[in-house]
C-alpha atoms as a PDB file:
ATOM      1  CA  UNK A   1     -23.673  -4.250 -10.721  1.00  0.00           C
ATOM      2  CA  UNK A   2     -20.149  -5.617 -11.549  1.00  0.00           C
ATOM      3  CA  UNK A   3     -20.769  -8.409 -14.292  1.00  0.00           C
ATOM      4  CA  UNK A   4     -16.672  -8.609 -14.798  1.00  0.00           C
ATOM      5  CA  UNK A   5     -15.724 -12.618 -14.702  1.00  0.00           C
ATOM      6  CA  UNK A   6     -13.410 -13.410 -12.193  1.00  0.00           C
ATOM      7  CA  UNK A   7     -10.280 -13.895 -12.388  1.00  0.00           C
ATOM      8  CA  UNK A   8      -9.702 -17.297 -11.301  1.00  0.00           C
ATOM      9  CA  UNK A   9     -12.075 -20.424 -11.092  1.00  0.00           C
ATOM     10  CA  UNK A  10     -12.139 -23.202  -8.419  1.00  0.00           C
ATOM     11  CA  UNK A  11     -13.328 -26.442  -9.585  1.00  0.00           C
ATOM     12  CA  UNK A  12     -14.604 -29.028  -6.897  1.00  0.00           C
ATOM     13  CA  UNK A  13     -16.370 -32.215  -7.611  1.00  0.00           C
ATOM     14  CA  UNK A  14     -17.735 -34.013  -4.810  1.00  0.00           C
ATOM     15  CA  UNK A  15     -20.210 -36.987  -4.074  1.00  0.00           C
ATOM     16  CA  UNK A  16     -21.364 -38.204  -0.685  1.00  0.00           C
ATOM     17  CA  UNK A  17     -18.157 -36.081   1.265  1.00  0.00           C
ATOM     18  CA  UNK A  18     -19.950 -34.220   3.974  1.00  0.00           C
ATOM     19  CA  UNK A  19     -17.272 -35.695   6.089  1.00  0.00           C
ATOM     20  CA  UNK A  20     -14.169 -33.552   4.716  1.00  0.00           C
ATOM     21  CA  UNK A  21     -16.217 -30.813   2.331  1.00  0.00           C
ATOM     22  CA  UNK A  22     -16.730 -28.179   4.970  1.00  0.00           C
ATOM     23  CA  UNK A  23     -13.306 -27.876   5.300  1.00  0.00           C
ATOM     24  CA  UNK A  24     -12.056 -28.199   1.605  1.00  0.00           C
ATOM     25  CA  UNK A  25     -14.663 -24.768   1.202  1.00  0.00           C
ATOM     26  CA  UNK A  26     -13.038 -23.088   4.344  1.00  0.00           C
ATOM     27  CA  UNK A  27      -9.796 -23.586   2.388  1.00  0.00           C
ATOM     28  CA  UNK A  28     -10.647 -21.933  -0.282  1.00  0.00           C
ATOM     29  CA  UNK A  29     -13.003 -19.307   1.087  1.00  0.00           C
ATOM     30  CA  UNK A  30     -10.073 -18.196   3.542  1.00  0.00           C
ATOM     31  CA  UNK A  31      -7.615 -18.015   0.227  1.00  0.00           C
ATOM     32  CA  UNK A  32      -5.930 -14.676   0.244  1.00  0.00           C
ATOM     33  CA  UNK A  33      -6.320 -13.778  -3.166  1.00  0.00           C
ATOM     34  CA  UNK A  34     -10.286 -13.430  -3.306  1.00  0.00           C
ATOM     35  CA  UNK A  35     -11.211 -12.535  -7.376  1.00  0.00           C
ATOM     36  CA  UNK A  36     -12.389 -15.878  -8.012  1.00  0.00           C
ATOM     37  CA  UNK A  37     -15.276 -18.270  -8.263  1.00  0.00           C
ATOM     38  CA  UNK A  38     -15.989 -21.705  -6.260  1.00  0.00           C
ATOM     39  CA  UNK A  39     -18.071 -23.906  -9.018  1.00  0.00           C
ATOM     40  CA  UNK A  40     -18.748 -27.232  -6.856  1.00  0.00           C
ATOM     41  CA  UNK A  41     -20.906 -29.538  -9.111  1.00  0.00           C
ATOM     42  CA  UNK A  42     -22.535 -32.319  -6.967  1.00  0.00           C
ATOM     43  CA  UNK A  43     -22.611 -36.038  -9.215  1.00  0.00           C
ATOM     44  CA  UNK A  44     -25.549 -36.562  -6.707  1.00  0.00           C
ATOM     45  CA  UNK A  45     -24.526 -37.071  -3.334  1.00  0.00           C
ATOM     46  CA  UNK A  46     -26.783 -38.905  -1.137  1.00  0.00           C
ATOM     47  CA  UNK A  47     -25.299 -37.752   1.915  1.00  0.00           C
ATOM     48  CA  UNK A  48     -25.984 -34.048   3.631  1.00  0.00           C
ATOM     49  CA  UNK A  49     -23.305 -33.150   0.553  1.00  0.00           C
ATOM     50  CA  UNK A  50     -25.758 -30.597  -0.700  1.00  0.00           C
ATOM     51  CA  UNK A  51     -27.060 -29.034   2.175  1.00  0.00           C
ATOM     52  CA  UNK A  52     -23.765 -28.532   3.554  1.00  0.00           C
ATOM     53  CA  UNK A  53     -22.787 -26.983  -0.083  1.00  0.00           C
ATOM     54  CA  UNK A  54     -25.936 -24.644  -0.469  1.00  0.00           C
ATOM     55  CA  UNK A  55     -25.568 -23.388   3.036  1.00  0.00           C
ATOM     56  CA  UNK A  56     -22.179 -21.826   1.968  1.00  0.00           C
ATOM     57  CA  UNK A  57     -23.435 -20.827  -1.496  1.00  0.00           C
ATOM     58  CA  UNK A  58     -26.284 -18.585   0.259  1.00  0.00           C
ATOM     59  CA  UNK A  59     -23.596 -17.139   2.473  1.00  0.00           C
ATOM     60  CA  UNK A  60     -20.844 -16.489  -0.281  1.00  0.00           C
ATOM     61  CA  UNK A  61     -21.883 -15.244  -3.475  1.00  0.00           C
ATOM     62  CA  UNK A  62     -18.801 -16.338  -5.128  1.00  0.00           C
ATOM     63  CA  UNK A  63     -19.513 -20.417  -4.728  1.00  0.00           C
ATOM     64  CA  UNK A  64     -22.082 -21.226  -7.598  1.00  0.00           C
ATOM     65  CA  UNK A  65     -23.519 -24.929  -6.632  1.00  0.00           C
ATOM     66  CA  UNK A  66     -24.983 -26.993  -9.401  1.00  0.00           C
ATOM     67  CA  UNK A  67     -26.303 -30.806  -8.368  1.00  0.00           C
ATOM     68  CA  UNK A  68     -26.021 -33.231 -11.169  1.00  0.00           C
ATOM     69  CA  UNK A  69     -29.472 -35.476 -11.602  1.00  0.00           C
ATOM     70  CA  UNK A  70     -27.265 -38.667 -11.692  1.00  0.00           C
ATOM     71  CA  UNK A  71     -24.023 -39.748 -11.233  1.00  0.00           C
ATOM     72  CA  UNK A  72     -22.004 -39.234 -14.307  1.00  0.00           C
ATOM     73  CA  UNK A  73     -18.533 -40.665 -12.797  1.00  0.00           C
ATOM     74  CA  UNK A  74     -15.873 -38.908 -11.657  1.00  0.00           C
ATOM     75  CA  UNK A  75     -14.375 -37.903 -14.913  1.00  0.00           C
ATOM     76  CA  UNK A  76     -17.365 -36.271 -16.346  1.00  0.00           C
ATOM     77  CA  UNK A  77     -17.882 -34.088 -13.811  1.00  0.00           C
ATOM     78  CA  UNK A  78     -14.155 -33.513 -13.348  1.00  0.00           C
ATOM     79  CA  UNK A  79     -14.814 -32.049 -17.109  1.00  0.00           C
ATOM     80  CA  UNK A  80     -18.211 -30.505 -16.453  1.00  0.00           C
ATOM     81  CA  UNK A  81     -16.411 -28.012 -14.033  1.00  0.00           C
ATOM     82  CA  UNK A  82     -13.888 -26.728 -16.531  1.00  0.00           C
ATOM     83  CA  UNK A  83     -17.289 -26.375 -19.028  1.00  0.00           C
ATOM     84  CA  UNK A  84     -18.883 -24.647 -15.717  1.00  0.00           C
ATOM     85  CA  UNK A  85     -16.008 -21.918 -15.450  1.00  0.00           C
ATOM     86  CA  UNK A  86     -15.471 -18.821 -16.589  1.00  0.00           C
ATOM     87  CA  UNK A  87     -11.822 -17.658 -15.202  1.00  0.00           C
ATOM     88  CA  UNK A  88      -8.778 -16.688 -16.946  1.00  0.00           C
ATOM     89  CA  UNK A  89      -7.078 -19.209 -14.852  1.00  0.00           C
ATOM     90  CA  UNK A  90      -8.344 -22.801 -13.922  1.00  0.00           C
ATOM     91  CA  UNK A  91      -7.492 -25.108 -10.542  1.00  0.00           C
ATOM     92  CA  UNK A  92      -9.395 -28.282  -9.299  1.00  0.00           C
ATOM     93  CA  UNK A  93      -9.923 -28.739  -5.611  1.00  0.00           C
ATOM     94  CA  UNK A  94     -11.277 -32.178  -4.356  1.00  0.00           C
ATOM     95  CA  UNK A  95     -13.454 -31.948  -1.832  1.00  0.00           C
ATOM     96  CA  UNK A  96     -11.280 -34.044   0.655  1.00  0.00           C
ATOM     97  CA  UNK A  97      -8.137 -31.793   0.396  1.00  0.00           C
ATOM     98  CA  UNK A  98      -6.988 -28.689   1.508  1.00  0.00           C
ATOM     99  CA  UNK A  99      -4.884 -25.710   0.563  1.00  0.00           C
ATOM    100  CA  UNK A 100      -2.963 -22.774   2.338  1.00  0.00           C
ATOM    101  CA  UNK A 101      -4.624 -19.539   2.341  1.00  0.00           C
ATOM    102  CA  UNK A 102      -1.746 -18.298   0.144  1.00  0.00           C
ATOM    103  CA  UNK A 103      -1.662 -20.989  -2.651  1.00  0.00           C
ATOM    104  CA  UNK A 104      -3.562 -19.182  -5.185  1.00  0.00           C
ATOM    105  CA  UNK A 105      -1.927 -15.629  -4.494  1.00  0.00           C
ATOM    106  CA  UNK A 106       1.675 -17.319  -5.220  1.00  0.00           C
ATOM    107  CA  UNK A 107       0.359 -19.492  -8.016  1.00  0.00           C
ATOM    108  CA  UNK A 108      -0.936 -16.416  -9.804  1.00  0.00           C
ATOM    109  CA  UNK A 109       1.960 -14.090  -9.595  1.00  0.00           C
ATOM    110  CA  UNK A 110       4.161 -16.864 -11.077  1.00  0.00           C
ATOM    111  CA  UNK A 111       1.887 -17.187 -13.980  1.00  0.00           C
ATOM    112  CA  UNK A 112       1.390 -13.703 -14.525  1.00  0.00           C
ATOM    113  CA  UNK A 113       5.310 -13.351 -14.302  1.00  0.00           C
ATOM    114  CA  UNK A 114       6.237 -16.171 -16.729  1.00  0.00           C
ATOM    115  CA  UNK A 115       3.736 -16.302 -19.380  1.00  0.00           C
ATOM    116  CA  UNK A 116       5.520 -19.535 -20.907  1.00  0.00           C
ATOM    117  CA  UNK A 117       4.574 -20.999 -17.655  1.00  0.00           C
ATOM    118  CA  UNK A 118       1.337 -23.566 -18.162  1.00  0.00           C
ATOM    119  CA  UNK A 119       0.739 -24.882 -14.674  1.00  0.00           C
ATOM    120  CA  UNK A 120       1.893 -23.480 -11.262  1.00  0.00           C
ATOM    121  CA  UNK A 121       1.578 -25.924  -8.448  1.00  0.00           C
ATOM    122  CA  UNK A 122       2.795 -26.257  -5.036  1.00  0.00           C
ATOM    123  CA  UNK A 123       5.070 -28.968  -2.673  1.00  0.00           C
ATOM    124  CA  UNK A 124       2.620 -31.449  -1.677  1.00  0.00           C
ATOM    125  CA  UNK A 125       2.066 -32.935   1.813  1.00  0.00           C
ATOM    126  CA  UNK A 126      -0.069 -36.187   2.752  1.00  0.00           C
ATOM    127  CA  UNK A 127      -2.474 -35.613   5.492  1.00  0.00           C
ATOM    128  CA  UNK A 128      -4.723 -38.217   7.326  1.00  0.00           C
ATOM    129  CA  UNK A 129      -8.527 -38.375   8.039  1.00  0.00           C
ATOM    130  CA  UNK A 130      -7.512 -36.035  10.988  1.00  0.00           C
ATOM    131  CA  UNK A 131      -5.132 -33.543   9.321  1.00  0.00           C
ATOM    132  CA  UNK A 132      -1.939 -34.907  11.043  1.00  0.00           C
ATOM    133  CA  UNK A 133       1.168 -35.273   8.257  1.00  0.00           C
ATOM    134  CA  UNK A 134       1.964 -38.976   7.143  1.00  0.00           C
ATOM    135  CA  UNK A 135       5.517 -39.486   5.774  1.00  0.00           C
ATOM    136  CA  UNK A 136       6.035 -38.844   2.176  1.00  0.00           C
ATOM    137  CA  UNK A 137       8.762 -39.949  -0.040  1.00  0.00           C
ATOM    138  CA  UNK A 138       9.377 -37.335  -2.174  1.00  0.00           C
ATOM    139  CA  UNK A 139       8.953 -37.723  -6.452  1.00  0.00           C
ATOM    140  CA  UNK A 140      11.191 -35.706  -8.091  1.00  0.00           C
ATOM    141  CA  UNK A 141       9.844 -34.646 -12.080  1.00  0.00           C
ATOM    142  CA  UNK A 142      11.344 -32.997 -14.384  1.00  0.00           C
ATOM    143  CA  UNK A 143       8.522 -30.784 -15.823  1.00  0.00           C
ATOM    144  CA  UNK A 144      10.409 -27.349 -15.680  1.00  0.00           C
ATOM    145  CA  UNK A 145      12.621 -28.547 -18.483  1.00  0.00           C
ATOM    146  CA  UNK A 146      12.697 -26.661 -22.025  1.00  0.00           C
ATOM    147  CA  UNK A 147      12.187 -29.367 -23.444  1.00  0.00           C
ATOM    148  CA  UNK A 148       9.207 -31.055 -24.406  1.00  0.00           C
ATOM    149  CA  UNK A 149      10.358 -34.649 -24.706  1.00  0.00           C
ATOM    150  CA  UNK A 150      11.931 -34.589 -21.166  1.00  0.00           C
ATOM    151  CA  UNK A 151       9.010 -33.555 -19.516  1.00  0.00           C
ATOM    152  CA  UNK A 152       6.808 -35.668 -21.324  1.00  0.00           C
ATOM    153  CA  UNK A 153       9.395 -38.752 -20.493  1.00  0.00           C
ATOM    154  CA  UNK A 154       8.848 -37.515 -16.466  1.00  0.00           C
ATOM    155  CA  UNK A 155       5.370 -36.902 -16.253  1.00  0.00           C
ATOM    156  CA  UNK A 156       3.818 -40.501 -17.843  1.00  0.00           C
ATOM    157  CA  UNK A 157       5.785 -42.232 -15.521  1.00  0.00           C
ATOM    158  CA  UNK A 158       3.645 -44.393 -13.028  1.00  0.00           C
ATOM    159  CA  UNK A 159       5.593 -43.619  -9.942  1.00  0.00           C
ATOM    160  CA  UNK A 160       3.730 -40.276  -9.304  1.00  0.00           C
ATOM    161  CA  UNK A 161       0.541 -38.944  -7.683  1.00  0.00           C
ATOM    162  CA  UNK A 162      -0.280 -36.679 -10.726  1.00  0.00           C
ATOM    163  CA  UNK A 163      -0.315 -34.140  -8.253  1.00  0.00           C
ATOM    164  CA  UNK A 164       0.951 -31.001 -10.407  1.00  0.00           C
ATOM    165  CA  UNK A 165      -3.373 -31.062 -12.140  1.00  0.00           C
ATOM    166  CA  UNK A 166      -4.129 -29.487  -8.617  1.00  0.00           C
ATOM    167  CA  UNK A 167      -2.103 -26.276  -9.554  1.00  0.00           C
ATOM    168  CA  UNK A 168      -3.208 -23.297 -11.404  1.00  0.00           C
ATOM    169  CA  UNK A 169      -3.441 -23.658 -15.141  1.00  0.00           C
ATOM    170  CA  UNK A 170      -4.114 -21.481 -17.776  1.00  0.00           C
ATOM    171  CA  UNK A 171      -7.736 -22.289 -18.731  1.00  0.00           C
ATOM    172  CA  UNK A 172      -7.241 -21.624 -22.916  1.00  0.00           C
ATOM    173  CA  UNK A 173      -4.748 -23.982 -22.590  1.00  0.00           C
ATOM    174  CA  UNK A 174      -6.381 -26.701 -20.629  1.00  0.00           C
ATOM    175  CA  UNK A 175      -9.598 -26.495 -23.072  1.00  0.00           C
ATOM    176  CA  UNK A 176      -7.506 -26.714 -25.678  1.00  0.00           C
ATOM    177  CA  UNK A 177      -6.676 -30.598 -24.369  1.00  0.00           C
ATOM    178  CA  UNK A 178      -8.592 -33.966 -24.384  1.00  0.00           C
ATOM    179  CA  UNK A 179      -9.388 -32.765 -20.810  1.00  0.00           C
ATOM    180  CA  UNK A 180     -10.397 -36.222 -18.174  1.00  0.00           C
ATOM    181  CA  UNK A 181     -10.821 -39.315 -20.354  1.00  0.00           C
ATOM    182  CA  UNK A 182     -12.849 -42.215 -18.648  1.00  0.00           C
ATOM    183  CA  UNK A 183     -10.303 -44.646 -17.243  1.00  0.00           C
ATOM    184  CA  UNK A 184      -8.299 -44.785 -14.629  1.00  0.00           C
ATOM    185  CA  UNK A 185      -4.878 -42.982 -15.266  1.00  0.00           C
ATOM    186  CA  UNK A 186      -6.600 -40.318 -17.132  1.00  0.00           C
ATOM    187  CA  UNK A 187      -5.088 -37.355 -15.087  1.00  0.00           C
ATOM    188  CA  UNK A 188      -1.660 -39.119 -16.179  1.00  0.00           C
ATOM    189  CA  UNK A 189      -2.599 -38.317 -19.956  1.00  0.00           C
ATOM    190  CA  UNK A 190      -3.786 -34.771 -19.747  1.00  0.00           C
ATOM    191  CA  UNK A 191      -0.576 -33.526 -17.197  1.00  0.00           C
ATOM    192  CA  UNK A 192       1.451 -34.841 -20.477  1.00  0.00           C
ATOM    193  CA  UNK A 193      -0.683 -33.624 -22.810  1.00  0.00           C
ATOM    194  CA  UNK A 194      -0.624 -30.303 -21.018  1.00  0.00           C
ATOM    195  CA  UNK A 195       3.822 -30.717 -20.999  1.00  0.00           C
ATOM    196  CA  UNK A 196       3.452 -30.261 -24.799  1.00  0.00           C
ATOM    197  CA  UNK A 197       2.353 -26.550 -24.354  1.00  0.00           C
ATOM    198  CA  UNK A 198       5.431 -25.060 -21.846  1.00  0.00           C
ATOM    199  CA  UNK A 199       6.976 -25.976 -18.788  1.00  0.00           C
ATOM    200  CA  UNK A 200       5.635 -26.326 -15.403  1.00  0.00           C
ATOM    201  CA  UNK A 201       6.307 -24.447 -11.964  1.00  0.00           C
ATOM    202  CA  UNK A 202       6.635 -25.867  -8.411  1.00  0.00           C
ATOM    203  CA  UNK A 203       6.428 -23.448  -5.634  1.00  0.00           C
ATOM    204  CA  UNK A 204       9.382 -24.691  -3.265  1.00  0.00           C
ATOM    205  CA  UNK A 205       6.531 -24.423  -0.195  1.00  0.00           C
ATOM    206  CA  UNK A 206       4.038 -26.886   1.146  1.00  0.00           C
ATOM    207  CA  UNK A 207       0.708 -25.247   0.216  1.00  0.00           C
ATOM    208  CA  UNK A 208      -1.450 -28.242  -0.664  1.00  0.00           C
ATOM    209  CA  UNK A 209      -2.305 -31.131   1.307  1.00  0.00           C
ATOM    210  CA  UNK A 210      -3.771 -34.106   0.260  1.00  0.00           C
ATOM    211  CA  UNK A 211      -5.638 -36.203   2.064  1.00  0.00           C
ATOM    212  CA  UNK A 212      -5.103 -40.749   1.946  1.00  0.00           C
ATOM    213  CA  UNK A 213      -8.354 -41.949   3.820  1.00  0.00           C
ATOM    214  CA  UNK A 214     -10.400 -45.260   3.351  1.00  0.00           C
ATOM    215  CA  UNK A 215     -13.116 -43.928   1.213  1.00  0.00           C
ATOM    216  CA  UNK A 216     -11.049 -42.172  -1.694  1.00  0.00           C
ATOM    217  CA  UNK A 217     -10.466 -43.934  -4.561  1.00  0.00           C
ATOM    218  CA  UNK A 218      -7.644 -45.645  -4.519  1.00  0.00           C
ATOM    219  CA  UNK A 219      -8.193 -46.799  -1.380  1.00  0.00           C
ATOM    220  CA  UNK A 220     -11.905 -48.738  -2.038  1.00  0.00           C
ATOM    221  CA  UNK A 221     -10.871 -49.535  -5.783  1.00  0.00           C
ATOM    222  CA  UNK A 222      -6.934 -50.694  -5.579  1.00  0.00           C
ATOM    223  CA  UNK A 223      -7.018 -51.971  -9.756  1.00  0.00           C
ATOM    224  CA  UNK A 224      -7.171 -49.362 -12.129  1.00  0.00           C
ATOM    225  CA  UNK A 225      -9.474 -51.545 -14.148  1.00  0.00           C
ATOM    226  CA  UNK A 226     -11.654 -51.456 -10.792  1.00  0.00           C
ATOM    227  CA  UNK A 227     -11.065 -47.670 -10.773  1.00  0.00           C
ATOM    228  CA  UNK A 228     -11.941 -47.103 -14.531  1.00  0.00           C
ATOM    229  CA  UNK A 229     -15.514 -48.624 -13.709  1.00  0.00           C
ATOM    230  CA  UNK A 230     -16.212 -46.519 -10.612  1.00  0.00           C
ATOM    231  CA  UNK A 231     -14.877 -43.507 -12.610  1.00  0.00           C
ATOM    232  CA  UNK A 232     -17.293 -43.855 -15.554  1.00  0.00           C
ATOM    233  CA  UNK A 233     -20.602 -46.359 -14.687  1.00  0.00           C
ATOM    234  CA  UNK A 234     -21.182 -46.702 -17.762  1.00  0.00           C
ATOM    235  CA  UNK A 235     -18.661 -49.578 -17.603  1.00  0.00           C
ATOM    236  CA  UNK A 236     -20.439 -51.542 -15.371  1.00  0.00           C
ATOM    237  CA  UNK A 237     -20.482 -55.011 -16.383  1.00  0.00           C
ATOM    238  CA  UNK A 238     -18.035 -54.038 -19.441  1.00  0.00           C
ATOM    239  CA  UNK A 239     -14.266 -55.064 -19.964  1.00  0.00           C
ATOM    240  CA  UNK A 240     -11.916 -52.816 -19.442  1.00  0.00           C
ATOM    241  CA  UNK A 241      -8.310 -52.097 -20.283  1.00  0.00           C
ATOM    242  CA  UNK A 242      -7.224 -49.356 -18.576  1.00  0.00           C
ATOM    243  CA  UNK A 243      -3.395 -49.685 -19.128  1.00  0.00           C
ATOM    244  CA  UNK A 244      -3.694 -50.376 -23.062  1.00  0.00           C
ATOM    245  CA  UNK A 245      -6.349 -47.165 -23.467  1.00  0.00           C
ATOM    246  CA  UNK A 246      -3.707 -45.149 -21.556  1.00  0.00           C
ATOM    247  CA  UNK A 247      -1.048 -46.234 -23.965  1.00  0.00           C
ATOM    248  CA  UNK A 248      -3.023 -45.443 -26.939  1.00  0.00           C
ATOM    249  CA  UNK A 249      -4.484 -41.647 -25.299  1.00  0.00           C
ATOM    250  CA  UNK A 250      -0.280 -41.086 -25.444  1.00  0.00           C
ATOM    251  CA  UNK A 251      -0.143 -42.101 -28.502  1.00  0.00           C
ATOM    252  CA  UNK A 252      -3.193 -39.774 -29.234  1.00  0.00           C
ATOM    253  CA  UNK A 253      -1.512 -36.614 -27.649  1.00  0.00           C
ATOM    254  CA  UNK A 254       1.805 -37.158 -29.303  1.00  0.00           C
ATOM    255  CA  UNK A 255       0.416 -37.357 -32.432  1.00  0.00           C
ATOM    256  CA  UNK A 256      -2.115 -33.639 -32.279  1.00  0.00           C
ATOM    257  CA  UNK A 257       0.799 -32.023 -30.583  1.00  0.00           C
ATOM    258  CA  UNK A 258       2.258 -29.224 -32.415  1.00  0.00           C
ATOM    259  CA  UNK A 259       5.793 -29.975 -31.854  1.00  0.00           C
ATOM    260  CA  UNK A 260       9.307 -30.492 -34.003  1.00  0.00           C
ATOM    261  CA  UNK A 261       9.352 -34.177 -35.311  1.00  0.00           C
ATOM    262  CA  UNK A 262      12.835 -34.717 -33.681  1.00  0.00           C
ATOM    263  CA  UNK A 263      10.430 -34.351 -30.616  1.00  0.00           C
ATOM    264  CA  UNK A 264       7.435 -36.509 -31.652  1.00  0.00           C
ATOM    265  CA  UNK A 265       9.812 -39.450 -32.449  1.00  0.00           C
ATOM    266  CA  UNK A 266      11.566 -38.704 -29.005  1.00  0.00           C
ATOM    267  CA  UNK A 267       8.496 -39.092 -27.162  1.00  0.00           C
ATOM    268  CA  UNK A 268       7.485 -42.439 -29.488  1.00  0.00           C
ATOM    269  CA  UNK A 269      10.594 -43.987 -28.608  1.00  0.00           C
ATOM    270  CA  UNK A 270       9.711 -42.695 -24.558  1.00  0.00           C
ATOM    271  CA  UNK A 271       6.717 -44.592 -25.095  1.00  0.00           C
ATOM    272  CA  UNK A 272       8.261 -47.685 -26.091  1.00  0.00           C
ATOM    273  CA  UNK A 273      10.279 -47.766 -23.215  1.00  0.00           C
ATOM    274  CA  UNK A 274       6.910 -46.709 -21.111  1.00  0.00           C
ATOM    275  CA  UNK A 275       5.114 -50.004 -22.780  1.00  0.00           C
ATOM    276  CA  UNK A 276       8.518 -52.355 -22.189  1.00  0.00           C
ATOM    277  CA  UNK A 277       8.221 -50.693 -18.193  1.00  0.00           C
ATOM    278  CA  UNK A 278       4.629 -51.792 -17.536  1.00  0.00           C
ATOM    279  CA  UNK A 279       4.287 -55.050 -19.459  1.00  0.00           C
ATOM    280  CA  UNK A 280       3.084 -56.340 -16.369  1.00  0.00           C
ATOM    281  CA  UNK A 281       0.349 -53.751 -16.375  1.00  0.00           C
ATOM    282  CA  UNK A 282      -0.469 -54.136 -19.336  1.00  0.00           C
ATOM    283  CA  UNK A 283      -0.719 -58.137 -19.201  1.00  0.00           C
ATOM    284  CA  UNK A 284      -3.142 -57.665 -15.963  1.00  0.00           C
ATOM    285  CA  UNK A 285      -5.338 -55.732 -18.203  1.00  0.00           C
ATOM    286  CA  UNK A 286      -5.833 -59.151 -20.615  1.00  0.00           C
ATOM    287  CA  UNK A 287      -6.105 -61.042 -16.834  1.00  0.00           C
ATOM    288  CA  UNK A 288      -8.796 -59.107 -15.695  1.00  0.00           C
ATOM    289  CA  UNK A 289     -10.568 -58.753 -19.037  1.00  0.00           C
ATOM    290  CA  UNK A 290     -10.457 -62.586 -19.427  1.00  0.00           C
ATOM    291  CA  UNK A 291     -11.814 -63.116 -15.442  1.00  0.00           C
ATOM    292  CA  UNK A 292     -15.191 -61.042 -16.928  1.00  0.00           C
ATOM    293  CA  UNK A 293     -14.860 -63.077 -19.802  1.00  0.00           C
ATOM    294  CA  UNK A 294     -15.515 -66.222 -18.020  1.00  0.00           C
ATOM    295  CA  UNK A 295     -17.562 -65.364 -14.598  1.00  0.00           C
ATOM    296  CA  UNK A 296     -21.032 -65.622 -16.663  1.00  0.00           C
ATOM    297  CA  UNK A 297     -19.390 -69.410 -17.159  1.00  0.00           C
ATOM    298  CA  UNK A 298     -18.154 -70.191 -14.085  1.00  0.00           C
ATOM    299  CA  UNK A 299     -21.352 -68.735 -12.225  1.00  0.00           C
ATOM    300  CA  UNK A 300     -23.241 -71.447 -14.592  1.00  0.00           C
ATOM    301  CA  UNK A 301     -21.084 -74.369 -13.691  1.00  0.00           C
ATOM    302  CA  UNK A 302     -20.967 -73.163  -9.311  1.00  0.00           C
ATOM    303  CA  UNK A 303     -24.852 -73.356 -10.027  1.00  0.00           C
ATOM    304  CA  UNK A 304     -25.106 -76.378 -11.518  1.00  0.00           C
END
């Protein structure tokens, strides 16, 4: 019996997506490069999520399925997969996107190739709840710099997907991190985090397409203090500040990252300028928080 680990693990979270999950697993199953494992972990769908999942486990004895007993928010099991995996080399996969069969084949040979390399990922396309292309304005980052401070300055910038976490990484690396913290924005904070250890690669193809549909995220939960409750419910009820904990998680990084101080003061002063940027952002956090504040009041006084 061969006991060797693969080479490469596939981490998909899903709950209730038996509408798009078939076809994320197709993706992956049809990958050309076929030394890896499919972990999906299940935050306890109530859909036909899981008998659409064990149906391909029985069939593919690469695809381990494990079913969380509750919903522990997007984050957590975001973080349970990387716990769940046992690859040299680590790549989420939502369960409402898809990849080209080749994505994995070119993402390894340019990480095998550069071994300063952290991250491979791929040109990204938007897809609809059909699979036909949606225009795209392009974001340009500069994460292949040498230097740390640029591509930290690029990649905490708001006006990107974050889209470069659904590449390859090197998994030492990546469990070396804070991994998903639980507020909205966290993927924003662990792509920078991850900066601080080398550069980052781009393929120059389209090999990953993401999907913009009513029921992701972003879509149901516009706020990011809306998102940072659905992403951990455990906040339910709470007050959040999703912009300020972001802000301080940078602060966080900067300071546990083994870098020159020229650097660490260069990123400081980025962050400074990143605070001064979203002061807006940061001000609806203190809105929101003070609207949960006062609804217990104002529900008193509507009911006389």
């Amino acid at each position: 019996m061969d006991t060797r680990s693969p080479r490469v693990s596939i981490g998909l979270p899903v709950y209730n997506g038996d509408k798009y999950v078939n076809e994320a697993i197709e993706t992956i199953l049809a990958q050309t490069y076929e030394d890896f494992e499919l972990i999906i972990s299940d935050n306890a769908s109530t859909d036909q999520t899981a008998e659409i999942c064990r149906r391909y486990a029985a069939k593919d004895k690469r695809i381990k399925y494990y079913r969380n007993n509750e919903n522990l928010g997007l984050q957590k099991n975001l973080n349970r997969l990387v716990e769940l995996s046992s690859g040299e080399y680590f790549m989420w996969a939502h369960h409402d996107d898809i990849h080209s069969s080749d994505f994995v084949d070119k993402a390894i040979k340019v990480l095998q190739e550069n071994p300063s390399v952290v991250l491979c990922c791929s040109k990204t396309r938007d897809i609809d709840e059909n699979g036909k292309l949606l225009p795209r304005i392009e974001v340009s980052l500069n994460f292949k710099s040498p230097h740390v401070e640029e591509r930290f300055c690029d990649l905490i910038r708001m006006d990107h997907l974050c889209e470069p976490l659904f590449g390859l990484i090197r998994i030492d690396i990546l469990r070396r991190t804070g991994l998903n913290g639980s507020f909205a924005d966290a993927d924003r904070v662990l792509l920078a985090e991850l900066s601080f250890y080398g550069p980052f690669h781009q393929i120059p193809e389209f090999l990953f397409y993401r999907r913009s549909h009513s029921l992701q995220s972003t879509a149901m939960f516009p706020s990011r203090q809306e998102r940072t409750i659905f992403y951990d419910p455990t906040k339910v009820g709470k007050i959040v500040f999703p912009h300020f904990r972001e802000f301080v998680e940078y602060l966080h990084v900067v300071n546990r990252a083994a870098i020159k101080w020229p650097d660490r003061l260069a990123c400081y002063l980025h962050l400074m300028k990143w605070a001064k940027v979203n002061y807006a952002r940061l001000a609806s956090d203190i809105s929101f928080g003070m609207k949960q504040l006062l609804m217990p009041c104002w529900r008193l006084i509507k009911n006389g």
